[in-house]
PDB file of N, CA and C in Angstrom:
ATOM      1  N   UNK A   1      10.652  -5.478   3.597  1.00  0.00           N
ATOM      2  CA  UNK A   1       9.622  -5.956   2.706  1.00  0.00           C
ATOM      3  C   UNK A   1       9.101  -4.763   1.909  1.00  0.00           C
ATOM      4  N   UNK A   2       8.737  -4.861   0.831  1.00  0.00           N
ATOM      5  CA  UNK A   2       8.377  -3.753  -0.030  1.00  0.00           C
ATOM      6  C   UNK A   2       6.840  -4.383  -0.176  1.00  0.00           C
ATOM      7  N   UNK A   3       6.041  -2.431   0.413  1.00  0.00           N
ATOM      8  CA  UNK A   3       4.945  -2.106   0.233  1.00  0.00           C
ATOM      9  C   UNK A   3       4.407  -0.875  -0.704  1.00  0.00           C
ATOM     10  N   UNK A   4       3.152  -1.170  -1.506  1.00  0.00           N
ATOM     11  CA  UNK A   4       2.694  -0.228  -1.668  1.00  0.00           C
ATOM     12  C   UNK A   4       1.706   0.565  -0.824  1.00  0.00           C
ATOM     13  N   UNK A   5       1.564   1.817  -0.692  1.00  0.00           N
ATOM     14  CA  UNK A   5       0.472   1.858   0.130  1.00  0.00           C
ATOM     15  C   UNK A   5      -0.395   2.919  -0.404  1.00  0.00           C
ATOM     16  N   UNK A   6      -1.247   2.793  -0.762  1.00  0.00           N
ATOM     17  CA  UNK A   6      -2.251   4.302  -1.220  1.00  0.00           C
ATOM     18  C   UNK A   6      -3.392   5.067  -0.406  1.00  0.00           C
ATOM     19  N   UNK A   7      -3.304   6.135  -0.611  1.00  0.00           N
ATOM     20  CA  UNK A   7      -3.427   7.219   0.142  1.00  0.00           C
ATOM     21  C   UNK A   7      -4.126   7.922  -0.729  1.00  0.00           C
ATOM     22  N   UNK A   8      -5.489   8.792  -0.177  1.00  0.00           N
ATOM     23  CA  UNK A   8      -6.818   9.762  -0.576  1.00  0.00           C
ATOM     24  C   UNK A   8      -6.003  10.987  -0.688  1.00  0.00           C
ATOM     25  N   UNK A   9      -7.075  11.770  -0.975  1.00  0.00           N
ATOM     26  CA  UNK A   9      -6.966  13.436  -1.684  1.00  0.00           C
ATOM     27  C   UNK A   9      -6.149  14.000   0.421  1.00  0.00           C
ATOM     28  N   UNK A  10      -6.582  13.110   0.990  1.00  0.00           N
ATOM     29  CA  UNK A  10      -6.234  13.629   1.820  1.00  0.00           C
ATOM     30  C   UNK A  10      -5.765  13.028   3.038  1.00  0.00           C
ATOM     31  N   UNK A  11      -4.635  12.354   2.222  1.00  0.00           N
ATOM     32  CA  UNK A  11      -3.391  11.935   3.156  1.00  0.00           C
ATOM     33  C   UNK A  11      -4.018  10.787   4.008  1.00  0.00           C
ATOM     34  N   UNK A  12      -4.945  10.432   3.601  1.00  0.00           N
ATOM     35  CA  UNK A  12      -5.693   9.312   4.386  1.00  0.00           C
ATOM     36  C   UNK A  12      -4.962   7.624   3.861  1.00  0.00           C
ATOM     37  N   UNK A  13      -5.253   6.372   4.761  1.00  0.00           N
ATOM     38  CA  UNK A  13      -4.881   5.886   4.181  1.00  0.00           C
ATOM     39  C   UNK A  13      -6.422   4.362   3.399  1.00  0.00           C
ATOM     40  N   UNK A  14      -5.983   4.106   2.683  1.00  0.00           N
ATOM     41  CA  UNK A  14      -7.085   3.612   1.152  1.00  0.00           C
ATOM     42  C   UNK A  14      -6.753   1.772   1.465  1.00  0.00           C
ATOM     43  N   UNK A  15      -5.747   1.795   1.370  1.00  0.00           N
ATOM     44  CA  UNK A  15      -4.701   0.717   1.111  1.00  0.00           C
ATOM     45  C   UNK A  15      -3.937   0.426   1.501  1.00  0.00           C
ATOM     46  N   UNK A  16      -3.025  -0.963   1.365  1.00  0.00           N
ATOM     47  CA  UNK A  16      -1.637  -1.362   1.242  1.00  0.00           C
ATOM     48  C   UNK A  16      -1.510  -2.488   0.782  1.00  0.00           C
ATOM     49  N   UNK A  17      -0.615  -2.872   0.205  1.00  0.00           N
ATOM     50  CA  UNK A  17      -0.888  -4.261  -0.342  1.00  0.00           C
ATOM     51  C   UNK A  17       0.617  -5.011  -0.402  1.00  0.00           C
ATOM     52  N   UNK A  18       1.559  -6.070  -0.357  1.00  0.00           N
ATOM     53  CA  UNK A  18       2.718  -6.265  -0.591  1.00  0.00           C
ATOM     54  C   UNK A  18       3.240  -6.097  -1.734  1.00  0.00           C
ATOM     55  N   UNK A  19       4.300  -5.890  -1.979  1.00  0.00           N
ATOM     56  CA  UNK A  19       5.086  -5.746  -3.268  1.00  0.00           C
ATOM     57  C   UNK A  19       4.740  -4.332  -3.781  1.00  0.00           C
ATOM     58  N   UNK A  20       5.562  -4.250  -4.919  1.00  0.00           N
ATOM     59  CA  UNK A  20       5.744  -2.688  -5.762  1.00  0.00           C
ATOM     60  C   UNK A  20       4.785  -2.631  -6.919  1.00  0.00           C
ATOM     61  N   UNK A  21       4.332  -4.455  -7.665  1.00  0.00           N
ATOM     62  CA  UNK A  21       3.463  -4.628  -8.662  1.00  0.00           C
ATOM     63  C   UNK A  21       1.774  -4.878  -8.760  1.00  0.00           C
ATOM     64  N   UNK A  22       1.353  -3.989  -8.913  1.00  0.00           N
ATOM     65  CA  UNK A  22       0.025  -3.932  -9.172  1.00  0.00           C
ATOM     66  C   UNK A  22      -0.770  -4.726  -9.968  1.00  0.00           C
ATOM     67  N   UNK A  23       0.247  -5.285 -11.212  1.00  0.00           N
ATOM     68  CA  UNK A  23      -0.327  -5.798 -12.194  1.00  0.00           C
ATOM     69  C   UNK A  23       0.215  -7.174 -12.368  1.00  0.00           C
ATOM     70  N   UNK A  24      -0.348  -8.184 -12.433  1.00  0.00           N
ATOM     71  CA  UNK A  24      -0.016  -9.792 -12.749  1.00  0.00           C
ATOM     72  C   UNK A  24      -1.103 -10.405 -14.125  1.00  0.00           C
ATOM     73  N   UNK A  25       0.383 -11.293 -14.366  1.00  0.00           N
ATOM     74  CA  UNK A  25      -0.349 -12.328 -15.545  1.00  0.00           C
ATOM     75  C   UNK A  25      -0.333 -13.713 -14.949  1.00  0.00           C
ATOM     76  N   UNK A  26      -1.133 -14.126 -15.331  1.00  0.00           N
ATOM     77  CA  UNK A  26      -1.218 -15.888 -14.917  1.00  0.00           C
ATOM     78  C   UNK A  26      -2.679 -16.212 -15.922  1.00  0.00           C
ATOM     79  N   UNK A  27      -1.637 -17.568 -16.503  1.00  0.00           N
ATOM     80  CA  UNK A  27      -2.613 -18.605 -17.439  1.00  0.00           C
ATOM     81  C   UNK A  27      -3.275 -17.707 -18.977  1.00  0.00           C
ATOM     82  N   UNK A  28      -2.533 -16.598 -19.176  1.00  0.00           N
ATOM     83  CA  UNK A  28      -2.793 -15.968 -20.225  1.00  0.00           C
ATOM     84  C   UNK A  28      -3.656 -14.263 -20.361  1.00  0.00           C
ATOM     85  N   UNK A  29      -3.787 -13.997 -18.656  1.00  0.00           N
ATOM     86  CA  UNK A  29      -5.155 -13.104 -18.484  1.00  0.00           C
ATOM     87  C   UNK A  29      -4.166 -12.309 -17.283  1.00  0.00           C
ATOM     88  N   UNK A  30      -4.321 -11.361 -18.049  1.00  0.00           N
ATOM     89  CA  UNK A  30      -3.330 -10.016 -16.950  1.00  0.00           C
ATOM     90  C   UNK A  30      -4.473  -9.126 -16.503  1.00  0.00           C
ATOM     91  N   UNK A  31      -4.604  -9.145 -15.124  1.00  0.00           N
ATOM     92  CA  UNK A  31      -4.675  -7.725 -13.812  1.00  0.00           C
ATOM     93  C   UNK A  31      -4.335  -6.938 -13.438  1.00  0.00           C
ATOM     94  N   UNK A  32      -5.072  -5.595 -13.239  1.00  0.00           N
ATOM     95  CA  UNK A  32      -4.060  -4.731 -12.571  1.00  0.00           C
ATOM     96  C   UNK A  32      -4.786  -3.664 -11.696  1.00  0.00           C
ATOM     97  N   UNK A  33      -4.388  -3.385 -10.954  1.00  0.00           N
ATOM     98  CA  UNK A  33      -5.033  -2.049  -9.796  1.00  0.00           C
ATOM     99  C   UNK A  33      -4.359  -1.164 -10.431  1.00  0.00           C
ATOM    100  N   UNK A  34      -5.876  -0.321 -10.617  1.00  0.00           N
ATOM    101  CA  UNK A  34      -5.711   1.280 -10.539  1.00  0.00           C
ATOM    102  C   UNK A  34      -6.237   2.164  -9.857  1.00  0.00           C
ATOM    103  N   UNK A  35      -6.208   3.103  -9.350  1.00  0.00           N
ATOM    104  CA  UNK A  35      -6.662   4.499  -8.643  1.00  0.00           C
ATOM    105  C   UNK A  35      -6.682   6.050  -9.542  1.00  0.00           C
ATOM    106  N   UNK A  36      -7.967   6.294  -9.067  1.00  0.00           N
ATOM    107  CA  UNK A  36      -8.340   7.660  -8.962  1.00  0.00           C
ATOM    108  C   UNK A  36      -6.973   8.793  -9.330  1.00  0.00           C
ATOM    109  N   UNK A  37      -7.382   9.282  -9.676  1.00  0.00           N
ATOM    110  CA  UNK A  37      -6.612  10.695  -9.700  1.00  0.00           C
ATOM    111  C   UNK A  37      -6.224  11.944  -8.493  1.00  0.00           C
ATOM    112  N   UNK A  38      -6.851  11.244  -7.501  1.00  0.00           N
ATOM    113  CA  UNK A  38      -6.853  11.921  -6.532  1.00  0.00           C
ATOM    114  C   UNK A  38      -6.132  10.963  -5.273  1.00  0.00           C
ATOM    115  N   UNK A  39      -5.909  10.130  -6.040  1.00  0.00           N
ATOM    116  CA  UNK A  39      -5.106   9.086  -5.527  1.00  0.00           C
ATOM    117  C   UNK A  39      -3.754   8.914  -5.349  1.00  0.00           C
ATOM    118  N   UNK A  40      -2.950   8.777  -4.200  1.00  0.00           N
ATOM    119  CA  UNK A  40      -1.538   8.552  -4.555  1.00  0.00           C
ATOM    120  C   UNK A  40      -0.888   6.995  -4.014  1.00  0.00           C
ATOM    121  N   UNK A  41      -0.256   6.557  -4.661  1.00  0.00           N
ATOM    122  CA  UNK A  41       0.651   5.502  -4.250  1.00  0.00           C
ATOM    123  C   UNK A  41       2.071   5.771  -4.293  1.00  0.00           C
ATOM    124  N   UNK A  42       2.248   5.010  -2.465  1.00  0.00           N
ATOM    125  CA  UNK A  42       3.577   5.157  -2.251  1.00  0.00           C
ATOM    126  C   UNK A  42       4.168   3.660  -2.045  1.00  0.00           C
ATOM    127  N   UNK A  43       5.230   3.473  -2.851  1.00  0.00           N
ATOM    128  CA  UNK A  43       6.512   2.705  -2.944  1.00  0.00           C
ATOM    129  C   UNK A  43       7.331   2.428  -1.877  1.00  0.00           C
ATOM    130  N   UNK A  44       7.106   1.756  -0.822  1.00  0.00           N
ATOM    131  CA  UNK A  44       8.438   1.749   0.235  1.00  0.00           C
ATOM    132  C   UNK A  44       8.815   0.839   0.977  1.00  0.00           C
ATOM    133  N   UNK A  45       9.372   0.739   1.076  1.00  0.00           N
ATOM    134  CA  UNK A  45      10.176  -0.490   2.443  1.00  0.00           C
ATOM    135  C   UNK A  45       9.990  -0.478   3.529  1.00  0.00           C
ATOM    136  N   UNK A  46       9.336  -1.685   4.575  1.00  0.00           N
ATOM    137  CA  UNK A  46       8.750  -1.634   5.654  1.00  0.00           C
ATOM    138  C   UNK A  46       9.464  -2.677   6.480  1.00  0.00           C
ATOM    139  N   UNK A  47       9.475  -2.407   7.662  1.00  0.00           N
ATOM    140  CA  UNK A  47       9.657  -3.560   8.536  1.00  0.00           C
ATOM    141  C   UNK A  47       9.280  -5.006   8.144  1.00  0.00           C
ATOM    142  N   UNK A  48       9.455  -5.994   8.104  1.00  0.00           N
ATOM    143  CA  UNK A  48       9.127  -7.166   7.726  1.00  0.00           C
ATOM    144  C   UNK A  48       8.019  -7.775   8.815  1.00  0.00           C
ATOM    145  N   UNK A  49       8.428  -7.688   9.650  1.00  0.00           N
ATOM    146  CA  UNK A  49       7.130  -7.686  10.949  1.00  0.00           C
ATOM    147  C   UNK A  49       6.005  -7.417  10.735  1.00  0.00           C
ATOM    148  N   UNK A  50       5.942  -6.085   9.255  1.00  0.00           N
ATOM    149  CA  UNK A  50       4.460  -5.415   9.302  1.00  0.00           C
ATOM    150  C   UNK A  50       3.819  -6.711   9.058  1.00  0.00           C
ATOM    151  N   UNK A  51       3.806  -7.462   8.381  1.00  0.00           N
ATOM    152  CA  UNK A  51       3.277  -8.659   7.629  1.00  0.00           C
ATOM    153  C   UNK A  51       2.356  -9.428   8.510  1.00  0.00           C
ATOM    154  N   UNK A  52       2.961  -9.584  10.217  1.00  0.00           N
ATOM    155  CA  UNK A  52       2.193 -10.141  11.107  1.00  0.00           C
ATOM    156  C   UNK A  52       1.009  -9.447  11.439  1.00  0.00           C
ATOM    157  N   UNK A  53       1.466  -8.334  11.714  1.00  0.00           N
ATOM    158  CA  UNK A  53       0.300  -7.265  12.415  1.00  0.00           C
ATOM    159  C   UNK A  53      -1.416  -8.168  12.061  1.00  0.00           C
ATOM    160  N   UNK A  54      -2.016  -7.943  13.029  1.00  0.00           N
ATOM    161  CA  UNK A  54      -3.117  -8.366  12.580  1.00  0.00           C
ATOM    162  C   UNK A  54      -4.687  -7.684  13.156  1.00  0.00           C
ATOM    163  N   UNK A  55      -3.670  -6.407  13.852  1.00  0.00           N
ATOM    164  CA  UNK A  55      -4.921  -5.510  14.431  1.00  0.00           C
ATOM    165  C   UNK A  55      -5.022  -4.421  13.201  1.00  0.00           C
ATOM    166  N   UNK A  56      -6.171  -3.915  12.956  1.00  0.00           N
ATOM    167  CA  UNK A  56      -6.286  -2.548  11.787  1.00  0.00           C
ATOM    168  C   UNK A  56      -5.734  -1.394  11.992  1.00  0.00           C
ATOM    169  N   UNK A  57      -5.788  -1.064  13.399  1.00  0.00           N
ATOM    170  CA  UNK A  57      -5.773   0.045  13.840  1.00  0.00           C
ATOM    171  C   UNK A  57      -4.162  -0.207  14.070  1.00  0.00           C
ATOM    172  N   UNK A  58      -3.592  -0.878  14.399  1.00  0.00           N
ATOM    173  CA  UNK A  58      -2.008  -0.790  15.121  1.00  0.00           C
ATOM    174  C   UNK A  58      -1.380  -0.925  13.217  1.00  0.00           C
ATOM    175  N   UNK A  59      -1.750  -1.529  12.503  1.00  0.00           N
ATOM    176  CA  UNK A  59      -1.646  -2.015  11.073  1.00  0.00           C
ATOM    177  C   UNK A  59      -1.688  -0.505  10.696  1.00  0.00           C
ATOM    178  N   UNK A  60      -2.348   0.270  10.526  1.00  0.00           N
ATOM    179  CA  UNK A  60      -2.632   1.355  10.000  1.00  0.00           C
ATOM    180  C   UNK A  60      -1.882   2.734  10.404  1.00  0.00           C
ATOM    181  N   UNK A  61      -1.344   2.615  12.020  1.00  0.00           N
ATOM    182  CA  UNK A  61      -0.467   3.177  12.645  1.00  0.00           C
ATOM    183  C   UNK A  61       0.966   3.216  12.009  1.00  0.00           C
ATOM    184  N   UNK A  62       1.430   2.021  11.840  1.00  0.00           N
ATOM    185  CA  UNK A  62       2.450   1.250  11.646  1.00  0.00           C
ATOM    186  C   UNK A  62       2.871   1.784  10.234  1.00  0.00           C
ATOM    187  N   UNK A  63       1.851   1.968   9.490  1.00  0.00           N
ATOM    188  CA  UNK A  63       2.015   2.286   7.931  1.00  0.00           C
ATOM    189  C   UNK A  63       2.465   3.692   7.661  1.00  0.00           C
ATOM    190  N   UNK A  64       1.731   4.576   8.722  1.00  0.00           N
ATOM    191  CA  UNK A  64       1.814   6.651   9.004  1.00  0.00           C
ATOM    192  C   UNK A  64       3.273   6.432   8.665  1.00  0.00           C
ATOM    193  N   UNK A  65       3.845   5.599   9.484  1.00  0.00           N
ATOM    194  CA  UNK A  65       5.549   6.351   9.446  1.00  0.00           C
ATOM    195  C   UNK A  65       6.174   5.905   8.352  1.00  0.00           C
ATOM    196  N   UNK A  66       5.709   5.453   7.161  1.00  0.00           N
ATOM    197  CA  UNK A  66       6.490   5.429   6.461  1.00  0.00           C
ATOM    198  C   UNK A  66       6.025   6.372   5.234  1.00  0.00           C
ATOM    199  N   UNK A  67       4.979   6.904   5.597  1.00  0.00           N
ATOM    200  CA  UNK A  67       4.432   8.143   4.279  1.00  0.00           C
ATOM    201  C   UNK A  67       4.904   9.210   4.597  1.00  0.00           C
ATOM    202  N   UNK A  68       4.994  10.203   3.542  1.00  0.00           N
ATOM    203  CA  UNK A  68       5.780  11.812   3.884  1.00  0.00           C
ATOM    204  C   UNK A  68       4.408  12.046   4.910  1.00  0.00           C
ATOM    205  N   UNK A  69       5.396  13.314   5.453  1.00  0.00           N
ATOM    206  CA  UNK A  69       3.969  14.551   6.436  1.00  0.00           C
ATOM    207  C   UNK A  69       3.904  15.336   4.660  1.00  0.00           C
ATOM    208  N   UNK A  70       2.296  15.506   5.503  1.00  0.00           N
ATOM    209  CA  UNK A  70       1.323  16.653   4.743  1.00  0.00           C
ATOM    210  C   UNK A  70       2.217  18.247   5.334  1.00  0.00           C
TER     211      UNK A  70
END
């Protein structure tokens, strides 16, 4: 499953959300997430399982291994 996930000035994590697209149109009126400059988003492919997770903390675990090390 492809996640984005964003991450603070300091490797922390902010976010995650499904898919690679930030930005949608529907009924004529386009959205989009943006971040900070101090902000990074990462692009990646996750277990499909993540999707169930429904604890924060095991959710948030789960996410570490797919970001580079600091």
């Amino acid at each position: 499953m492809k996640m984005s996930i964003v991450t603070g000035a300091s490797g922390e994590i902010l976010a995650a959300v499904q898919g690679h697209g930030l930005t949608q149109q529907r009924d004529g009126v386009e959205a989009s997430v943006s971040f900070g400059g101090n902000h990074k988003i990462h692009q990646v492919e996750v277990d499909d399982d993540l999707a169930t997770v429904t604890d924060a903390a095991q959710f948030q675990q789960r996410l570490q291994k797919y970001l580079p090390r600091h």
